[in-house]
PDB file of N, CA and C in Angstrom:
ATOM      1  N   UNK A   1     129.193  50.498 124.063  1.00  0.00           N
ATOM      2  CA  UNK A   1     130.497  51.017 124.397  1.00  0.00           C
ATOM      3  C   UNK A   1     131.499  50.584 123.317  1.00  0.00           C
ATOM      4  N   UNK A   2     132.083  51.594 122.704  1.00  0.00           N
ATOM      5  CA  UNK A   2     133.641  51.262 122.025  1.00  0.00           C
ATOM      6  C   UNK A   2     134.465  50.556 122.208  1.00  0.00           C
ATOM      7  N   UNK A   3     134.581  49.783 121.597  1.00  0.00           N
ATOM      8  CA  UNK A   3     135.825  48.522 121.975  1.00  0.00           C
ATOM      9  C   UNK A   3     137.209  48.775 121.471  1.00  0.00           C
ATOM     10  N   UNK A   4     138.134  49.020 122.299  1.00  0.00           N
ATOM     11  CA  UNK A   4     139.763  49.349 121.776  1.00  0.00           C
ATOM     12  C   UNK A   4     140.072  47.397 121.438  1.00  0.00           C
ATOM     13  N   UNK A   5     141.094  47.653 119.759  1.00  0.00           N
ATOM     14  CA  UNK A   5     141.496  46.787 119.579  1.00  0.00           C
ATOM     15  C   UNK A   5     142.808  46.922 118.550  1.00  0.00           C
ATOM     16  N   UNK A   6     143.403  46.283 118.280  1.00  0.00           N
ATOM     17  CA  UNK A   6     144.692  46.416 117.901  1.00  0.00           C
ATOM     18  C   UNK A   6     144.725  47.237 116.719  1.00  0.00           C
ATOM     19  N   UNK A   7     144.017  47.092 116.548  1.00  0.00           N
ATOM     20  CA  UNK A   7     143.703  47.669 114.736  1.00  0.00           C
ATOM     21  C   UNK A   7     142.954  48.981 114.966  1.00  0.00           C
ATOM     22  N   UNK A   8     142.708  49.487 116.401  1.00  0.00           N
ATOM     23  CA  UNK A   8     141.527  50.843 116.557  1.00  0.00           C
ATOM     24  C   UNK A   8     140.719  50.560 117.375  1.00  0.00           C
ATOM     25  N   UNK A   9     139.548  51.319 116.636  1.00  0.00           N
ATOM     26  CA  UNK A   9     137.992  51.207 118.229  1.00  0.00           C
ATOM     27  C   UNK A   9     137.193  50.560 116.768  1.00  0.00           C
ATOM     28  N   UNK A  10     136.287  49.687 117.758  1.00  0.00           N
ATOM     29  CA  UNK A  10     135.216  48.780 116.792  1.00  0.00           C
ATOM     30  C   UNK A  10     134.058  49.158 117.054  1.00  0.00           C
ATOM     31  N   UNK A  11     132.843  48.894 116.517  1.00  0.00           N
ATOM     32  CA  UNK A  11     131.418  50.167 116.944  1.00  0.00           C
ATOM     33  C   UNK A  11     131.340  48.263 117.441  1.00  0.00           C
ATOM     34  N   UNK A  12     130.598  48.202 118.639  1.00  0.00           N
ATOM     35  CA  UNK A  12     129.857  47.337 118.925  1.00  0.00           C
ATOM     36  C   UNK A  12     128.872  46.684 118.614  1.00  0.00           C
ATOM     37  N   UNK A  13     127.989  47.344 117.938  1.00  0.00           N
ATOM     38  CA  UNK A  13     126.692  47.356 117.397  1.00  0.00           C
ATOM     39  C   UNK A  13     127.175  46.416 116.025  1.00  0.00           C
ATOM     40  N   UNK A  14     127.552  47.107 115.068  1.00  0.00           N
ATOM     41  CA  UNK A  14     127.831  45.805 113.779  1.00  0.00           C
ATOM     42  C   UNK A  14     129.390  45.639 113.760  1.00  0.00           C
ATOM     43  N   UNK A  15     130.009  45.671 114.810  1.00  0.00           N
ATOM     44  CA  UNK A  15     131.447  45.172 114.427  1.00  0.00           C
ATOM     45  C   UNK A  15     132.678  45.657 113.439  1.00  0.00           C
ATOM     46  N   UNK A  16     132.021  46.887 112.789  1.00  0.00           N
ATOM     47  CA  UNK A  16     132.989  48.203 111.552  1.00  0.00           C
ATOM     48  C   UNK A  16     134.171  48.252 112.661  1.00  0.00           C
ATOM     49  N   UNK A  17     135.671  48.646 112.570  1.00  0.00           N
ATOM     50  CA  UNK A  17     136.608  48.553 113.183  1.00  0.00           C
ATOM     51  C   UNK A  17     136.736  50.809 112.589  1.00  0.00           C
ATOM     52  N   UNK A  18     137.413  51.268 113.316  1.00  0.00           N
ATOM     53  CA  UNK A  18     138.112  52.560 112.590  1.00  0.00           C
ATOM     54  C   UNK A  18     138.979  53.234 113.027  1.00  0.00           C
ATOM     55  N   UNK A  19     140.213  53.667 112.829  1.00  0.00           N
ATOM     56  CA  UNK A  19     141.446  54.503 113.364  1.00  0.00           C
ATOM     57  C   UNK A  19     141.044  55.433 114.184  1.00  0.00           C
ATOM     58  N   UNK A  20     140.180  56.263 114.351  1.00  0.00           N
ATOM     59  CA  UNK A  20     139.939  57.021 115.756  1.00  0.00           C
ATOM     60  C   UNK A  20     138.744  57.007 116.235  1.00  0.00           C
ATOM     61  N   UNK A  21     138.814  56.923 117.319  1.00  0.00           N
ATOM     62  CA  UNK A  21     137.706  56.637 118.441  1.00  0.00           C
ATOM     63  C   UNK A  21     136.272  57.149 118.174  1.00  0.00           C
ATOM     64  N   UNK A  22     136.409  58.377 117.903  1.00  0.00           N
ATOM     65  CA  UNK A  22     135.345  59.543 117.368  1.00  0.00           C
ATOM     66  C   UNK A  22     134.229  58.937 116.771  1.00  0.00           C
ATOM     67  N   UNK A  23     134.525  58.369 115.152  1.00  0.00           N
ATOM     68  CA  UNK A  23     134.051  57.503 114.351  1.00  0.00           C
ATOM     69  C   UNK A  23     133.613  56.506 114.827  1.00  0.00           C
ATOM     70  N   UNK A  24     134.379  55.759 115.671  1.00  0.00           N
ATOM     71  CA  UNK A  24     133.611  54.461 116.062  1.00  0.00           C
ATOM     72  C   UNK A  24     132.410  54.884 116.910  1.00  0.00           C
ATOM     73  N   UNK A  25     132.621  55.814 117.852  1.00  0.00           N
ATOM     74  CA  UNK A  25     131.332  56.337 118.168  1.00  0.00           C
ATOM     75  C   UNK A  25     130.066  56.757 118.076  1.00  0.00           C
ATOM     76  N   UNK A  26     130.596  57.905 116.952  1.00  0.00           N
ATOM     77  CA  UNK A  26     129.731  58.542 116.461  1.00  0.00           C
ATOM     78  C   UNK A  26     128.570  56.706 115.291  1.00  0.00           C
ATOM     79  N   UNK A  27     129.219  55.597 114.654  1.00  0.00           N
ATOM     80  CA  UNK A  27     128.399  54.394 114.144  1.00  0.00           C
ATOM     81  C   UNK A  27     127.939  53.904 115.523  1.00  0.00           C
ATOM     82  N   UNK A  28     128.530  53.604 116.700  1.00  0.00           N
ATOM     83  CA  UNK A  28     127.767  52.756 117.575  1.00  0.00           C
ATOM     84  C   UNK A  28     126.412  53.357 117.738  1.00  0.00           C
ATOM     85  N   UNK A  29     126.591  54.885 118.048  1.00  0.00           N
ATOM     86  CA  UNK A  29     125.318  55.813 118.561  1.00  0.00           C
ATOM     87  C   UNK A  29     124.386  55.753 116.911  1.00  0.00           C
ATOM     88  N   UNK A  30     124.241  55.781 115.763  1.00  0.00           N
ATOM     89  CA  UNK A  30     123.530  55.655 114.857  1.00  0.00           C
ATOM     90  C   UNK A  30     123.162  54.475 114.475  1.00  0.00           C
ATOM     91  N   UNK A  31     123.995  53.286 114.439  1.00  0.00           N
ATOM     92  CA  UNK A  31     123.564  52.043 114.652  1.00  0.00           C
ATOM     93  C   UNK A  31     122.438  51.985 115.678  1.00  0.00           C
ATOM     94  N   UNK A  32     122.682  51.941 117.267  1.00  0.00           N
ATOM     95  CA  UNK A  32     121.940  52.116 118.058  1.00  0.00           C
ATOM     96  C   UNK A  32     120.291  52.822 118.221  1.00  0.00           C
ATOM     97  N   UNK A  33     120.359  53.875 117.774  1.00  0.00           N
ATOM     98  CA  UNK A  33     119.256  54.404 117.364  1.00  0.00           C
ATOM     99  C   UNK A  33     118.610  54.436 116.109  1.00  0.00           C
ATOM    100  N   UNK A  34     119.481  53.959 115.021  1.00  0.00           N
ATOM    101  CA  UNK A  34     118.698  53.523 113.593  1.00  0.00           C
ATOM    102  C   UNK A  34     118.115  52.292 112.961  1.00  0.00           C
ATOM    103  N   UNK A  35     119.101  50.936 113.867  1.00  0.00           N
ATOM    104  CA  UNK A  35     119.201  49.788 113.786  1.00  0.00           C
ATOM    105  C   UNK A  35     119.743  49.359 112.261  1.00  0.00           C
ATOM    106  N   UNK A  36     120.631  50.507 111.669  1.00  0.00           N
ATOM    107  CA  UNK A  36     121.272  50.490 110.348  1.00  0.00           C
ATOM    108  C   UNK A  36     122.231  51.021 110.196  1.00  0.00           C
ATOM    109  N   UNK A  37     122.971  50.902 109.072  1.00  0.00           N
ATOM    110  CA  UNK A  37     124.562  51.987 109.129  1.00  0.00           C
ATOM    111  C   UNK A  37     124.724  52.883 108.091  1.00  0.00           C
ATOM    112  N   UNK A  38     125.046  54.256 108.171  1.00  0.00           N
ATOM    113  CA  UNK A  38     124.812  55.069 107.727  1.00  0.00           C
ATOM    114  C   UNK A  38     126.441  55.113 106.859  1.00  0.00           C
ATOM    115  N   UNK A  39     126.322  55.448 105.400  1.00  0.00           N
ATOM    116  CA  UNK A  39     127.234  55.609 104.354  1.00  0.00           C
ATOM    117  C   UNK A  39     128.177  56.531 104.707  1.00  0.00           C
ATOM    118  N   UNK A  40     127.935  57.424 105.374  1.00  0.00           N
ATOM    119  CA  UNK A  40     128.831  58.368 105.387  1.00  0.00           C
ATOM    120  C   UNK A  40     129.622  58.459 106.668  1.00  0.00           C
ATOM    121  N   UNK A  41     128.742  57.634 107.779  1.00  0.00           N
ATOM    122  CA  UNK A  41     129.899  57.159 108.558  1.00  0.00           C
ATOM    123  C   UNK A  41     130.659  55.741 108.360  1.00  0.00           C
ATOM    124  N   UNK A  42     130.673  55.078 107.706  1.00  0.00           N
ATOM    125  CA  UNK A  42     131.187  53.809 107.082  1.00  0.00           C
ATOM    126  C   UNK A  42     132.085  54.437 106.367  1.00  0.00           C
ATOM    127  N   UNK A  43     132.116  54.996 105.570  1.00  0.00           N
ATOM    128  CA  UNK A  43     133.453  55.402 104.793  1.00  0.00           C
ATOM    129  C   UNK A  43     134.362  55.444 105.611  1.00  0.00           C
ATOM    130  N   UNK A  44     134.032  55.771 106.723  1.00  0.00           N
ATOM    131  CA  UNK A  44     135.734  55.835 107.204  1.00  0.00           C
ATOM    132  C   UNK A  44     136.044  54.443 107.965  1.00  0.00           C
ATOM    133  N   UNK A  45     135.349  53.552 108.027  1.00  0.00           N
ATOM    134  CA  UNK A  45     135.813  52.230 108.609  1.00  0.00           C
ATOM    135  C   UNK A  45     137.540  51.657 107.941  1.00  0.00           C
ATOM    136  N   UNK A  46     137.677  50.945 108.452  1.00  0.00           N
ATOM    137  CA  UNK A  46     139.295  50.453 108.008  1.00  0.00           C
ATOM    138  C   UNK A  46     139.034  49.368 107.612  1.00  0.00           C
ATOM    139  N   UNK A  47     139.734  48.410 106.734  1.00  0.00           N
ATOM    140  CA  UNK A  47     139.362  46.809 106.180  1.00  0.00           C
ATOM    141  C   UNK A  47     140.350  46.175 107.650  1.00  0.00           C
ATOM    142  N   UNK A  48     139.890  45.026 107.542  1.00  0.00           N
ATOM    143  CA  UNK A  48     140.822  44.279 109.032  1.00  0.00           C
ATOM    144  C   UNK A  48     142.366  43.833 108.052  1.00  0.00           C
TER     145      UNK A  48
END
């Protein structure tokens, strides 16, 4: 599950933070089923 935090939603799985929810989703669910993180959803992560 997506974690709301001051800074956005965080993927649970490795902790990437990102400005809309979508994104954080769409890494938790590929994390989850890849047990890795995919480049092209990482680009859009935010620095803390």
């Amino acid at each position: 599950m997506v974690k709301k935090t001051l800074s956005g939603f965080q993927c649970e799985e490795c902790k990437l933070k990102y400005k809309e929810k979508s994104w954080a989703e769409k890494c938790e669910a590929w994390c989850k089923a890849h047990k890795s993180c995919n480049l092209e959803i990482i680009r859009h992560a935010v620095k803390n």
